[in-house]
N, C-alpha and C. Protein backbone atom coordinates (compact mmCIF):
# COMPACT_ATOMS: atom_id res chain seq x y z
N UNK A 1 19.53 3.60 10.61
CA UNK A 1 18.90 3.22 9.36
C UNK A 1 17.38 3.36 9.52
N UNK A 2 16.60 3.93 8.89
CA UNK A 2 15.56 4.41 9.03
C UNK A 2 14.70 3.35 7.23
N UNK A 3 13.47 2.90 8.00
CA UNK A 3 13.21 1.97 7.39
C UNK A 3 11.70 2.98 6.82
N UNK A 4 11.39 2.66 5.56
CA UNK A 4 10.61 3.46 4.13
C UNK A 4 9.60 2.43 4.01
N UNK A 5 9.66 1.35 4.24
CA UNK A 5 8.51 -0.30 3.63
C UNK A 5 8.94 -0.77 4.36
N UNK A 6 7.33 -1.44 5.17
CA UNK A 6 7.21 -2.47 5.98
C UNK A 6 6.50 -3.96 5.39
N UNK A 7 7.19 -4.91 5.10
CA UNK A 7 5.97 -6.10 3.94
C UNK A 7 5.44 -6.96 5.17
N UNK A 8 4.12 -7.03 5.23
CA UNK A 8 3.46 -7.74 6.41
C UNK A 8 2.70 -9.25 5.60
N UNK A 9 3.56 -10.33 5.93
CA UNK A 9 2.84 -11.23 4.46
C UNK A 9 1.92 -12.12 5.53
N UNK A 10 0.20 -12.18 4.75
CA UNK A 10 -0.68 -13.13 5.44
C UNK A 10 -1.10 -13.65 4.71
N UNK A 11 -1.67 -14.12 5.15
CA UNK A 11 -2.46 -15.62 4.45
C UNK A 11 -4.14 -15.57 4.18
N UNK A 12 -5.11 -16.14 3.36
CA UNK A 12 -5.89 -16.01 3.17
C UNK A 12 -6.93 -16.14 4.43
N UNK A 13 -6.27 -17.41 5.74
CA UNK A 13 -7.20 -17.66 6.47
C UNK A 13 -6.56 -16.58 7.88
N UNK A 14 -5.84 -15.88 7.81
CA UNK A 14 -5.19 -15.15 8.67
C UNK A 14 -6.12 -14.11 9.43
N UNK A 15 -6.46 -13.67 10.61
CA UNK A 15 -7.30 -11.99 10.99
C UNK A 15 -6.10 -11.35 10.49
N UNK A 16 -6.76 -10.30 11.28
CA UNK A 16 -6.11 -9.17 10.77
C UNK A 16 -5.23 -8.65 11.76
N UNK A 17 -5.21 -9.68 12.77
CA UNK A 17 -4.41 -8.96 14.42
C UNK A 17 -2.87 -8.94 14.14
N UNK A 18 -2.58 -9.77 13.29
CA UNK A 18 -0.81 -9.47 12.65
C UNK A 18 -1.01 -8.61 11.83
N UNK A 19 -1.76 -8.15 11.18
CA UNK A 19 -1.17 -6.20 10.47
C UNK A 19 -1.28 -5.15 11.12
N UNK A 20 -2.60 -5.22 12.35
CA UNK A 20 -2.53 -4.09 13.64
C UNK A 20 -1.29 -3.52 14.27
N UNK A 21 -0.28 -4.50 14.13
CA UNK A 21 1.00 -3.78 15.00
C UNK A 21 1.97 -3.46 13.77
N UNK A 22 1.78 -3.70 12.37
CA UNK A 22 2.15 -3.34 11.37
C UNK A 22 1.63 -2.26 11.50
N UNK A 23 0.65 -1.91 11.16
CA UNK A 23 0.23 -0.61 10.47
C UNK A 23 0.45 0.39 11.47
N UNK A 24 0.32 0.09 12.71
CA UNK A 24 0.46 0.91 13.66
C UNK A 24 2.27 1.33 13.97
N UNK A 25 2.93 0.28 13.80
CA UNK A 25 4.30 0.94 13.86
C UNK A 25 4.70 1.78 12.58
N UNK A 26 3.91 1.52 11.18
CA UNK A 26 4.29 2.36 10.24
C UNK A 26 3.84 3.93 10.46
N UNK A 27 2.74 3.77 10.70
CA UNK A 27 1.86 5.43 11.36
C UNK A 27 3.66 6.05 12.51
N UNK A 28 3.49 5.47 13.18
CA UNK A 28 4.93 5.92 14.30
C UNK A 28 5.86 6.25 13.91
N UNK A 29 6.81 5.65 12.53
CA UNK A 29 8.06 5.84 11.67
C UNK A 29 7.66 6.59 10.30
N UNK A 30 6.34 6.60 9.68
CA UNK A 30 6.26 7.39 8.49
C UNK A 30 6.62 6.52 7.92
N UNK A 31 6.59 5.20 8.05
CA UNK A 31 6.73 4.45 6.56
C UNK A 31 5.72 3.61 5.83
N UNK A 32 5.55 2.79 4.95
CA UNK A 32 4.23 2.56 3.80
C UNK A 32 4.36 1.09 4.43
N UNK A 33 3.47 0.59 4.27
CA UNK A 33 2.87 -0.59 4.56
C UNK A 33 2.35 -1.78 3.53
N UNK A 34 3.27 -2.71 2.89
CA UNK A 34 3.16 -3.66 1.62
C UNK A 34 2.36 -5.17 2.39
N UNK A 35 1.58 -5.25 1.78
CA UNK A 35 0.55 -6.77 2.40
C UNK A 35 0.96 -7.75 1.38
N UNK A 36 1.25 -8.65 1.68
CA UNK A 36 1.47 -9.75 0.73
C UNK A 36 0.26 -11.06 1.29
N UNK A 37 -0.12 -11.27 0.44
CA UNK A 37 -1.11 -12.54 0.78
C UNK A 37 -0.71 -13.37 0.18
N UNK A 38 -0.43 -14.82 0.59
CA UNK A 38 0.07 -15.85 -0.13
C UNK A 38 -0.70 -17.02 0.55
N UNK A 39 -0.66 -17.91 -0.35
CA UNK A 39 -1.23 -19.69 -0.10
C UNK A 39 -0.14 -20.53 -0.72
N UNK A 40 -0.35 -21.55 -0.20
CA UNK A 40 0.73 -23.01 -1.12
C UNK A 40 -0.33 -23.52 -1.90
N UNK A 41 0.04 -23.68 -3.36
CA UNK A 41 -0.92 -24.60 -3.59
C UNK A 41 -0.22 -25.99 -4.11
N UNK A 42 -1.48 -26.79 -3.99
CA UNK A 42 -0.76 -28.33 -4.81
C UNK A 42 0.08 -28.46 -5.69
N UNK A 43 0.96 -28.84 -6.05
CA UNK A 43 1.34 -29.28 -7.37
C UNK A 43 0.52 -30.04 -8.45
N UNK A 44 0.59 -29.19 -9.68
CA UNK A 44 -0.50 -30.06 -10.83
C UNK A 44 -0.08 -31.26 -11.18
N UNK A 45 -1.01 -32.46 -10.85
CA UNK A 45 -0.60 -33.54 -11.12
C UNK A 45 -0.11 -33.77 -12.56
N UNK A 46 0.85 -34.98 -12.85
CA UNK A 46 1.68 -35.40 -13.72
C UNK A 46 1.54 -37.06 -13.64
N UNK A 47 1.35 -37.33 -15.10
CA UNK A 47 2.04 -38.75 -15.42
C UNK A 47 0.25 -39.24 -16.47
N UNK A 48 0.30 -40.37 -16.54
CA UNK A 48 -1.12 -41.09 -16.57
C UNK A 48 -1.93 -40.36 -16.08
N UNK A 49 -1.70 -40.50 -14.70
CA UNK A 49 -3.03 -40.33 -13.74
C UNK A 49 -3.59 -38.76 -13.50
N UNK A 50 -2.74 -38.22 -14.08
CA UNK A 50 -3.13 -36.40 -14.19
C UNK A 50 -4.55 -36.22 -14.97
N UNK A 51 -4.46 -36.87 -15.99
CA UNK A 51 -5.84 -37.15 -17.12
C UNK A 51 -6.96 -36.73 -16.09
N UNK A 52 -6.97 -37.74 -15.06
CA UNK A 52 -8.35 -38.26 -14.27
C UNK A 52 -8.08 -36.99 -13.18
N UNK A 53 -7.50 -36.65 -12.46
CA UNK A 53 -7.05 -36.20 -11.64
C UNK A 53 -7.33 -34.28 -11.45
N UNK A 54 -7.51 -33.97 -12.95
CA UNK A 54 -6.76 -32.98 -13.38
C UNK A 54 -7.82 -31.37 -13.21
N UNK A 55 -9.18 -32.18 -13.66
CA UNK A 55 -10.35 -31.68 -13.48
C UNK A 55 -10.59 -31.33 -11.95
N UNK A 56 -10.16 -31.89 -11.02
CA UNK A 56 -10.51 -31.65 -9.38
C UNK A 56 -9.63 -30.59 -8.98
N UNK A 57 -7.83 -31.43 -9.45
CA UNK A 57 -7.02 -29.98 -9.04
C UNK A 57 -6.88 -28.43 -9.75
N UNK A 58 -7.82 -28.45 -10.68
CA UNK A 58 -8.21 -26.91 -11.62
C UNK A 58 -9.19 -26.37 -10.34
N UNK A 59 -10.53 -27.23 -9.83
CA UNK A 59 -11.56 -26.72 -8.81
C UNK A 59 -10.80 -26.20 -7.48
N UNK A 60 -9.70 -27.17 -6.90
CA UNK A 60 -9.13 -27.10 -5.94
C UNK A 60 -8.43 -25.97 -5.95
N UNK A 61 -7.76 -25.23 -7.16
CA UNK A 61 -6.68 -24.43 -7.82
C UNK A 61 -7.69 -23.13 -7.30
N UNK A 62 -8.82 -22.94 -8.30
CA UNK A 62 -9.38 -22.04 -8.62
C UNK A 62 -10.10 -21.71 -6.93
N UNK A 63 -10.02 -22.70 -5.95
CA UNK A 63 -11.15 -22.39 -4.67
C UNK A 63 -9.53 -21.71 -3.84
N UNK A 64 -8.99 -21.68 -3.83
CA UNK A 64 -7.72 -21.16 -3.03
C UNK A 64 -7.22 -19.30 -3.84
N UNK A 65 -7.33 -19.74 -5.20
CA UNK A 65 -7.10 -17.99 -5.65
C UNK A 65 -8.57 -16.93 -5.31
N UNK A 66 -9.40 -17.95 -5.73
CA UNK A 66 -10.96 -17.22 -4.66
C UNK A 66 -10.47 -16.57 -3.01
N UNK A 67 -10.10 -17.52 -2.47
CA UNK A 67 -9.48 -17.50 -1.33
C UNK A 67 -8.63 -15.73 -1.11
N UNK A 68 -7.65 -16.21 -1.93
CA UNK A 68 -6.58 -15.22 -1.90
C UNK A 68 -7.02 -13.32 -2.33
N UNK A 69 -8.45 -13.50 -3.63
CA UNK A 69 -9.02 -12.67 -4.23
C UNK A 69 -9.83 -12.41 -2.89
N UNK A 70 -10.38 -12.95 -2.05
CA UNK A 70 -11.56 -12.26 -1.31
C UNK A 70 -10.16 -11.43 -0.38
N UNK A 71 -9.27 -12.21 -0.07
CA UNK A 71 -8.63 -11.70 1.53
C UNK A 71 -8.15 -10.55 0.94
N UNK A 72 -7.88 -10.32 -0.39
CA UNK A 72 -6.66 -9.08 -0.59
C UNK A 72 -7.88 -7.93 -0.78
N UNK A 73 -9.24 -8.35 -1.44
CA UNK A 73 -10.27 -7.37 -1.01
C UNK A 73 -10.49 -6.73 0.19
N UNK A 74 -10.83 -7.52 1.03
CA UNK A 74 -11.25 -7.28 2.72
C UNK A 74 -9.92 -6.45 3.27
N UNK A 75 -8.87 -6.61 2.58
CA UNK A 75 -7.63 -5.61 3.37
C UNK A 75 -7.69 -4.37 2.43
């Protein structure tokens, strides 16, 4: 079975030394190379207390897809 896509999934705070042996075994087999960058984020608060709450986890939200937007640049 001869493999076409390799998905190498990192993370925003990740180097780059886990896609080096990716990319390099795809060069060897002729196959394409898919990066997935992913983060967890919080869950949006709920109930009452979301009101107060809600404004920090939008900043918190928005500083992690920053995150995710710079790393998928730099690759």
């Amino acid at each position: 079975m001869a493999f076409r896509t390799i998905l190498a999934v990192t993370g925003p705070h990740e180097g780059d030394g886990d896609l080096k042996p990716a990319a390099d075994l795809c060069n060897e087999i002729g196959a394409h190379l898919a990066v997935l960058v992913v983060a967890v984020a919080a869950p949006p608060p709920v109930g009452e207390y979301a009101a107060v709450v809600s404004e920090a986890w939008l900043d918190e939200r928005r500083a992690v897809e920053d995150l995710l937007k710079k790393r998928t640049a730099d690759l």
